[in-house]
Protein backbone atom coordinates (compact mmCIF):
# COMPACT_ATOMS: atom_id res chain seq x y z
CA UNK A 1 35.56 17.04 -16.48
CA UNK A 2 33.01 14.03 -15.89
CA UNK A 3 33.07 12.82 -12.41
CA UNK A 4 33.93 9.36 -13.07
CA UNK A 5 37.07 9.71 -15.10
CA UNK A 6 38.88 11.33 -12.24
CA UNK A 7 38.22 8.12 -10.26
CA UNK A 8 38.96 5.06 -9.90
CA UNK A 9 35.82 3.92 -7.02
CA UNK A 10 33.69 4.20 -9.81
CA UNK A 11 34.94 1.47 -11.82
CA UNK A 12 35.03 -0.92 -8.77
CA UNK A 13 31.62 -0.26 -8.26
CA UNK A 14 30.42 -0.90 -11.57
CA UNK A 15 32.61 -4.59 -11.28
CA UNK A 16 30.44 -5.29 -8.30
CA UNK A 17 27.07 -4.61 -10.16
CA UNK A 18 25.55 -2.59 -7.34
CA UNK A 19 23.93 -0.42 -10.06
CA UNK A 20 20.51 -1.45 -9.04
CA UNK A 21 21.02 0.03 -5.44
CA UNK A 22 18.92 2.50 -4.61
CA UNK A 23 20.27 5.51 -2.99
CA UNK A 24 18.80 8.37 -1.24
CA UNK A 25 20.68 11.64 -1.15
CA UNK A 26 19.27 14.23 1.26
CA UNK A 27 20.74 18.09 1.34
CA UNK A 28 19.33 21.39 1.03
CA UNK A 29 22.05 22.68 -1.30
CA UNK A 30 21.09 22.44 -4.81
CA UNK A 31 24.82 22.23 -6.00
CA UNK A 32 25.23 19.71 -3.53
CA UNK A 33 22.29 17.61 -4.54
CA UNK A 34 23.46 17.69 -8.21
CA UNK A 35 27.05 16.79 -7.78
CA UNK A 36 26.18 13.97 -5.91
CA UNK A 37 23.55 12.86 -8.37
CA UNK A 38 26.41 13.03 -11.15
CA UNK A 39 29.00 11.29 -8.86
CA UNK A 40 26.55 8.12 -7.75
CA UNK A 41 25.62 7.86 -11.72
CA UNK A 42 28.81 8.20 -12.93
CA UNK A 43 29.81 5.43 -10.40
CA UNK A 44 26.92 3.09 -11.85
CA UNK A 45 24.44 3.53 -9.55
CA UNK A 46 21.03 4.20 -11.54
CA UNK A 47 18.54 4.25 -9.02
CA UNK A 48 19.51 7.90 -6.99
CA UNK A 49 16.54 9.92 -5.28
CA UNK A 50 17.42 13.34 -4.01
CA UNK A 51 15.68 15.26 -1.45
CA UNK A 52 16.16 19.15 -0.17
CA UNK A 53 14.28 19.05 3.05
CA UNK A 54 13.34 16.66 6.21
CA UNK A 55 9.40 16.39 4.79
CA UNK A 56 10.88 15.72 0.95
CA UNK A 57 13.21 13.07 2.19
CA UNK A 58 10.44 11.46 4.16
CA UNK A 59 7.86 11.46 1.54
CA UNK A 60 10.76 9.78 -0.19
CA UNK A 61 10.67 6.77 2.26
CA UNK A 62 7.14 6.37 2.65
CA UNK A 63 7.23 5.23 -1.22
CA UNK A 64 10.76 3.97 -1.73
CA UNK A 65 12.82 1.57 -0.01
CA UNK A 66 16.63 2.97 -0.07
CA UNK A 67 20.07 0.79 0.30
CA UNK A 68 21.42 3.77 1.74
CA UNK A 69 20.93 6.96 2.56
CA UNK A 70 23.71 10.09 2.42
CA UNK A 71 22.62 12.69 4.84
CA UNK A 72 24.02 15.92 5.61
CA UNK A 73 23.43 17.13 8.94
CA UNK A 74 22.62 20.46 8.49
CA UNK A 75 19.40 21.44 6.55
CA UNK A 76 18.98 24.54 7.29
CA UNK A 77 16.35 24.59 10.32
CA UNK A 78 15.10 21.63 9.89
CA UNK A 79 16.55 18.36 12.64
CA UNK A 80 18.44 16.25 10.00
CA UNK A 81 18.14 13.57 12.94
CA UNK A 82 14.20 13.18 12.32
CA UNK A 83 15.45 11.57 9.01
CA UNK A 84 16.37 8.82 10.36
CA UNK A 85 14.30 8.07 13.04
CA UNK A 86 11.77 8.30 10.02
CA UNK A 87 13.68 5.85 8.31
CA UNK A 88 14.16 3.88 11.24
CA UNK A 89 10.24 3.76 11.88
CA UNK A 90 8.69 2.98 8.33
CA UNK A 91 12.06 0.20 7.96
CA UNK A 92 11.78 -1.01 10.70
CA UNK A 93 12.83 -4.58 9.84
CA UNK A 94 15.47 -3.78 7.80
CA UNK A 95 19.58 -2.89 8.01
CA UNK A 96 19.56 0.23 5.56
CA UNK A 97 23.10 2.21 6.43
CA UNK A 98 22.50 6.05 6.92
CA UNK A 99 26.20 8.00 6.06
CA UNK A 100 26.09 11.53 7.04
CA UNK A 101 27.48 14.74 5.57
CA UNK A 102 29.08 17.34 7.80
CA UNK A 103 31.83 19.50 7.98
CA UNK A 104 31.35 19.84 11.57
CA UNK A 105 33.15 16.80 13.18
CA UNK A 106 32.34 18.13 16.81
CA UNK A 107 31.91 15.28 19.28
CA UNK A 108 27.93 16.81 20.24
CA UNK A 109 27.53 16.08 16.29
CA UNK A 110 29.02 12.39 16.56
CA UNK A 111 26.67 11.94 19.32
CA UNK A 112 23.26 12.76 18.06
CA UNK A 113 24.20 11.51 14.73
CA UNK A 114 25.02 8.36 16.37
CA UNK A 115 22.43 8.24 19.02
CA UNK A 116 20.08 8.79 15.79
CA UNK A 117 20.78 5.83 14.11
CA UNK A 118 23.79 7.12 11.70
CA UNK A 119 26.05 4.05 10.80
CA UNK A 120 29.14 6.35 9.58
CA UNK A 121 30.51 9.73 8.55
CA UNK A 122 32.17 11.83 5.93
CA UNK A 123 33.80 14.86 6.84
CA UNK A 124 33.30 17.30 3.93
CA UNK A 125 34.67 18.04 1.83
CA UNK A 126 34.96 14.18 1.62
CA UNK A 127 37.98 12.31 -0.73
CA UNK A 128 35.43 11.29 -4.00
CA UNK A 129 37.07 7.58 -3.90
CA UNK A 130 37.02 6.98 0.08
CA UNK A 131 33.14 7.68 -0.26
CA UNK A 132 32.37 5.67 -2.77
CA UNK A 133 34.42 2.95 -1.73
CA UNK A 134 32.51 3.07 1.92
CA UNK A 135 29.60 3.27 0.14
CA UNK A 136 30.17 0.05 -1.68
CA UNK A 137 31.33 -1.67 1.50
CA UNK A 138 27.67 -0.73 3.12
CA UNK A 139 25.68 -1.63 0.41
CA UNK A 140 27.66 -5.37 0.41
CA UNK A 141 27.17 -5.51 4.09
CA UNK A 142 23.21 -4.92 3.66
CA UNK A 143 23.72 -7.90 0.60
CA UNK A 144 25.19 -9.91 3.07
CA UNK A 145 22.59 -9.28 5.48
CA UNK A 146 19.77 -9.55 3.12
CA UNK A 147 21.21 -12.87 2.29
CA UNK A 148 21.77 -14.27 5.38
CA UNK A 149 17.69 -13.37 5.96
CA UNK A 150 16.75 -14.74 2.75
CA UNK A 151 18.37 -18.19 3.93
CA UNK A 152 16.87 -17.88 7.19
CA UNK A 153 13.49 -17.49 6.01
CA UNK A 154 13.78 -20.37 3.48
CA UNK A 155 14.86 -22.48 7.06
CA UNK A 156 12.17 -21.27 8.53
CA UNK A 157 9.83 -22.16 5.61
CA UNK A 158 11.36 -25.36 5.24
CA UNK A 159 10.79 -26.49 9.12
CA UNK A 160 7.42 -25.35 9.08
CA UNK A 161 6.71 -27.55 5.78
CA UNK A 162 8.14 -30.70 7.97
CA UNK A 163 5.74 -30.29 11.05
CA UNK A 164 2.64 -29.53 8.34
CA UNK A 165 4.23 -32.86 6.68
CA UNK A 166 4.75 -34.52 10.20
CA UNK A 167 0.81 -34.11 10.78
CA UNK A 168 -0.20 -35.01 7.28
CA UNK A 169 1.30 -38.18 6.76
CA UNK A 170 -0.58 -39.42 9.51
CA UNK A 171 -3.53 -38.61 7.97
CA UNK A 172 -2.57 -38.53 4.00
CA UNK A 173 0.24 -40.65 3.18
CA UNK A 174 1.06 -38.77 0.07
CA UNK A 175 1.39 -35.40 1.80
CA UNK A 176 -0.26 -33.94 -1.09
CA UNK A 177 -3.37 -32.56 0.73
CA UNK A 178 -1.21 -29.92 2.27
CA UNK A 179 0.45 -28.69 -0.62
CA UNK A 180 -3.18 -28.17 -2.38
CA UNK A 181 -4.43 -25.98 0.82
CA UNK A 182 -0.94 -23.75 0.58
CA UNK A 183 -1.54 -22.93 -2.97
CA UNK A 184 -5.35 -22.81 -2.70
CA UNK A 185 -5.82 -20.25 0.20
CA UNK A 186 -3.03 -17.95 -1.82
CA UNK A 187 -5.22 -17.84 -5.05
CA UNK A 188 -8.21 -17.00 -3.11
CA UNK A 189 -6.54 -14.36 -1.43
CA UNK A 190 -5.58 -12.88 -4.43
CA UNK A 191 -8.95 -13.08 -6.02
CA UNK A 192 -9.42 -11.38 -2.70
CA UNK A 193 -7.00 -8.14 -3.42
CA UNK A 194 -4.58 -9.33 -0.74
CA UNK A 195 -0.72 -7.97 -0.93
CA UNK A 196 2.17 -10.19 -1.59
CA UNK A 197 3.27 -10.15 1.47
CA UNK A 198 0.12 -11.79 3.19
CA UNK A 199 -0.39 -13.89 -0.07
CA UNK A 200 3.08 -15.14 0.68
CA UNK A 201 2.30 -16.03 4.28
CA UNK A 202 -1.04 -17.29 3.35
CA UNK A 203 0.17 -19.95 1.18
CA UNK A 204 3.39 -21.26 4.39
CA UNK A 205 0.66 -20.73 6.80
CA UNK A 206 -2.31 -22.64 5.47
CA UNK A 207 -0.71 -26.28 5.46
CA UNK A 208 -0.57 -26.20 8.95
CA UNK A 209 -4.19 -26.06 9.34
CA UNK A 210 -4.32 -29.68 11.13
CA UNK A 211 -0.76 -29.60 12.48
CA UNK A 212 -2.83 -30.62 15.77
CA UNK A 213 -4.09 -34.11 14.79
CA UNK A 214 -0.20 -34.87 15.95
CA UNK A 215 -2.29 -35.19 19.00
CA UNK A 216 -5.09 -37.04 17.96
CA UNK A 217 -4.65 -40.71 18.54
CA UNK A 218 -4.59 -43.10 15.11
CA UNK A 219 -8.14 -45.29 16.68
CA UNK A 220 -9.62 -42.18 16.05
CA UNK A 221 -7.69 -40.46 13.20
CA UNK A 222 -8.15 -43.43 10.36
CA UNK A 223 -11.16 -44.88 12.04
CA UNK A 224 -12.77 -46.42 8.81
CA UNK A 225 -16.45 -45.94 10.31
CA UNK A 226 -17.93 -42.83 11.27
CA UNK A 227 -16.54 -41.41 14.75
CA UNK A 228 -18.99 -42.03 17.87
CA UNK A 229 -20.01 -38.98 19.58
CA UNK A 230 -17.02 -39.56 22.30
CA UNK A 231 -14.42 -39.99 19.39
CA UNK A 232 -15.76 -36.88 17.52
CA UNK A 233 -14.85 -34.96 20.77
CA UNK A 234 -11.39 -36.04 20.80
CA UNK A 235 -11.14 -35.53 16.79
CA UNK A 236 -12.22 -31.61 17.74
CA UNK A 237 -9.31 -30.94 19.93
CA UNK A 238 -7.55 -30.81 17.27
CA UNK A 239 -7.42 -27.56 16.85
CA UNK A 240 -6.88 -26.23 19.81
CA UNK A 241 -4.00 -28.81 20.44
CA UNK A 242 -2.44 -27.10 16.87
CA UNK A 243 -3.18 -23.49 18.47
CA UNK A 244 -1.00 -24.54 21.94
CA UNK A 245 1.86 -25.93 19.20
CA UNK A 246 1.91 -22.83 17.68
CA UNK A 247 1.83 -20.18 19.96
CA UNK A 248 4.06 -17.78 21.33
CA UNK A 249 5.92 -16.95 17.71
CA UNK A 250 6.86 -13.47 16.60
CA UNK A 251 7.57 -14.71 13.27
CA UNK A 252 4.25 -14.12 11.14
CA UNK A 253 3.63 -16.79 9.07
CA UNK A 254 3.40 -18.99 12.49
CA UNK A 255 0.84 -16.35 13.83
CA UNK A 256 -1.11 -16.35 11.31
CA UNK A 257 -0.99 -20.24 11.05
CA UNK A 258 -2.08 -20.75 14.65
CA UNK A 259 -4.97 -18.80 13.94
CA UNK A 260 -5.76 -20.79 10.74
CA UNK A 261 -5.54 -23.74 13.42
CA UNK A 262 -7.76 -22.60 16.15
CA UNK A 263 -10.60 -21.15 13.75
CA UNK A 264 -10.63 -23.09 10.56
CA UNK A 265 -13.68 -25.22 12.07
CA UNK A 266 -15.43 -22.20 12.82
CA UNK A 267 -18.83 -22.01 10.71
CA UNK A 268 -20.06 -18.51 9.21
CA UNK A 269 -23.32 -19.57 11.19
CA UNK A 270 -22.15 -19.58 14.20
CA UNK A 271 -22.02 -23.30 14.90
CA UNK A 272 -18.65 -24.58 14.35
CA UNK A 273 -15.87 -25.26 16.96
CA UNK A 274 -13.78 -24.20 19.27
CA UNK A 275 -15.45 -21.15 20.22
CA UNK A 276 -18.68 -20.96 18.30
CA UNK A 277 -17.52 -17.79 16.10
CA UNK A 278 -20.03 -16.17 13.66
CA UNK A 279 -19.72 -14.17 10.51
CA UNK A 280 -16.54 -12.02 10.52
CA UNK A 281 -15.92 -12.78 14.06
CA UNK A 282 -13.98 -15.35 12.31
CA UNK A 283 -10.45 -14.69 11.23
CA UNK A 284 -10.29 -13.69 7.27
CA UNK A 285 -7.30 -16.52 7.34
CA UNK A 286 -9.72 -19.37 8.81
CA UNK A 287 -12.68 -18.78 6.78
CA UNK A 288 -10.57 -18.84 3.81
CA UNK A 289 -8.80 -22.45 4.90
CA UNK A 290 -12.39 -23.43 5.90
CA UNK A 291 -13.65 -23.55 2.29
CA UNK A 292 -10.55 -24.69 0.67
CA UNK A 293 -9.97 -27.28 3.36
CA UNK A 294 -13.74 -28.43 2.95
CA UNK A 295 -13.21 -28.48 -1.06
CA UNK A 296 -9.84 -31.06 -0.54
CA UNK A 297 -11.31 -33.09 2.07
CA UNK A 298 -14.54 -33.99 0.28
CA UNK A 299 -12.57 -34.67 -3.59
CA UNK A 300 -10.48 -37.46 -1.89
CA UNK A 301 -10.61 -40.78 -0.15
CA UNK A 302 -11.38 -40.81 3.57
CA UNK A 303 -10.77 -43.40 5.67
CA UNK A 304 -14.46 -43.44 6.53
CA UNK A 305 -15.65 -42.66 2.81
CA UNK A 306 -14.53 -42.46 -1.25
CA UNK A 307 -13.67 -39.23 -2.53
CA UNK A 308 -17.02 -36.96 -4.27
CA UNK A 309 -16.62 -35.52 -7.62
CA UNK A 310 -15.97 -32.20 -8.17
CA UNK A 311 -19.39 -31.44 -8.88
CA UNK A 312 -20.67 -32.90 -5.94
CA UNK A 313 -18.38 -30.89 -3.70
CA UNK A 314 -19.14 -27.66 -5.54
CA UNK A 315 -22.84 -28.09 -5.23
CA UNK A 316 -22.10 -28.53 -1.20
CA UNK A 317 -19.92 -25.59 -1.53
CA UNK A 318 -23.17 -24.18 -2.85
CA UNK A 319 -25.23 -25.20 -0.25
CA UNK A 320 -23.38 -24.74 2.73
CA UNK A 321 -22.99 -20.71 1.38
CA UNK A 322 -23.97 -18.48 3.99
CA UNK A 323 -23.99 -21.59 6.72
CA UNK A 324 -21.44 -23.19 6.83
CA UNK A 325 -18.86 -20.86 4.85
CA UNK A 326 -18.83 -17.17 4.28
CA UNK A 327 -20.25 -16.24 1.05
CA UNK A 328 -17.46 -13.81 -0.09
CA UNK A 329 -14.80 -17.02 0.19
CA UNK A 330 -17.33 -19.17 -1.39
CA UNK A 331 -17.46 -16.78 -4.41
CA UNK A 332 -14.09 -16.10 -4.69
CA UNK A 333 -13.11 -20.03 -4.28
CA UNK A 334 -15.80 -19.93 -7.52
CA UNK A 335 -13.90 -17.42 -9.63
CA UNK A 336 -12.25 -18.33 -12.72
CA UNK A 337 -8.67 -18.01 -11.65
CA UNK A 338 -9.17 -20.21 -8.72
CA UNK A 339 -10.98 -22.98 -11.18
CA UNK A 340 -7.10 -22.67 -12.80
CA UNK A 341 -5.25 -22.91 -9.74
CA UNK A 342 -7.46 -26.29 -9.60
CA UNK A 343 -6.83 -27.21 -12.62
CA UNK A 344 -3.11 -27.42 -11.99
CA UNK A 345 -3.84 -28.74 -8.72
CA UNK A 346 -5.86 -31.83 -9.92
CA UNK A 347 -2.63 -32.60 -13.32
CA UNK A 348 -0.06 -32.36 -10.96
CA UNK A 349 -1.73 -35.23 -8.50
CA UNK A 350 -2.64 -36.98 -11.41
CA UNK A 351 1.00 -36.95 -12.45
């Protein structure tokens, strides 16, 4: 008889569409491991990875990212508790609900289960609809979770894109500038081989390059003239001023941005400002906003100055390689797929 038509769990699970959860079943019984395969397929679920041992199940999540994970608590001699703590270690940021599998419902069991990590139990042999049916109430509370974070982080995105505006418009009344750094700095970095994830906090973290001009006053900030030698000082402050606004954040993309902040005056040849960094004592993130930053600033109006051509700003680029910018940026900022991301760039302000 096929699991699923002696239940009816299964067919609320399928309504909910949870069949891309992934689910990790870990138990040293063969039979075991295959009936639970069946049941979670039959149920809908099309993403199940089995595992018959501590070091399988581990491999397991160091390449996968599970939903949930059904444990049982006895594999033979191996700790079923290192499971989790594994789990616990390499997920570290996320809410991924670890049932176990025991027949032994001794309170020493609850315990170390629970002192573990474990979210819940099933006493075997477990009712076939109550697991599946607490199994669909985890995985919706890790939905709910993940969407709760996913609005968070679109907050958190969307203040950080008002203080990079805040400092902008003081500067660039269209606010445009910023937007054009963001998406820059990401296509380098990917020219570069970076991940996703630092591409993605690249591109949130690059607009906030001059979030400290806030402190600069306007005299200085939309001087039309060049700045005196007393006004250039103040003009340098700003980053430092945008490193103090910025620190003191566990969130990422506001770590990396301060450092974008303090460095991305810093020259490859040792001269720039704050601190007079050289080479790849420079952050990777502020030599990257250097060049793109440079680019921007020289292909539109100044208050001091009309905007250079592109091919006046490219042969600088040129020039200033190995001087004022690090080479490697330089050539990446040159490569073909960054000439598209300009491209775009320079319709969509035309536009």
């Amino acid at each position: 008889m096929r699991v699923g038509s002696v239940i009816g769990g299964g067919r609320m699970l399928k309504s909910q569409r949870y069949h891309d959860s992934i689910i990790l079943v870990v138990d040293d019984e063969p039979s075991a491991l295959e009936f639970l395969s069946v049941l979670l397929r039959e149920a809908g679920f099309e993403q199940v990875l089995m595992a018959c041992s501590v070091a399988e199940a581990t491999r397991r999540l160091d390449s996968a990212r599970p939903d949930l994970v059904l444990l049982d608590w006895h594999l033979g001699a191996d700790d079923s508790a290192n499971v989790i703590r594994h789990l616990r270690m390499t997920h570290a940021d996320e809410i991924i609900p670890v049932i176990v599998l025991t027949a032994d419902m001794a309170p020493a069991v609850k315990h170390n289960a629970l002192a573990a990590g474990a979210s819940d139990f099933l006493n075997k042999p477990f009712d076939i609809t109550e697991a599946l049916l607490r199994i669909r109430n985890y995985l919706e509370m890790r939905r709910l979770y993940q969407t709760r974070e996913r609005e968070l982080e679109l907050a958190r995105l969307e203040t950080l894109e008002r203080l990079a505006r805040a400092a902008e418009y003081r500067d660039d009344t269209t606010g445009q500038h910023i937007i054009r750094v963001g998406r820059l700095s990401e296509q380098i970095g990917r020219v570069l081989g970076l991940d996703e994830e630092r591409l993605f906090e690249l591109r949130h973290a690059a607009p906030l390059h001059d979030v400290g001009k806030i402190g600069v006053p306007d005299a200085v900030l939309r001087k039309p003239a060049p700045l005196t030698r007393e006004e250039w000082e103040v003009m340098r402050q700003h980053t430092e001023i945008g490193a103090r606004i910025l620190e003191g954040c566990a969130y990422p993309v506001i770590q990396m941005a301060r450092t974008i902040a303090l460095t991305h005056h810093e020259r490859w040849d040792g001269i720039g400002y704050p601190q007079g960094l050289r080479g790849e004592d420079i952050p990777l993130w502020g030599r990257i906003v250097a060049v793109v930053d440079a680019y921007d600033a020289m292909t539109n109006d100044r208050p001091y100055r009309p905007a250079l051509s592109h091919e006046q700003a490219i042969e600088t680029l040129h020039t200033e390689r190995e001087k004022q910018f690090d080479p490697m940026i330089v050539d990446a900022f040159l490569d073909p797929a960054t000439f598209s991301t300009l491209r775009g760039e320079t319709t969509e302000s035309d536009t």
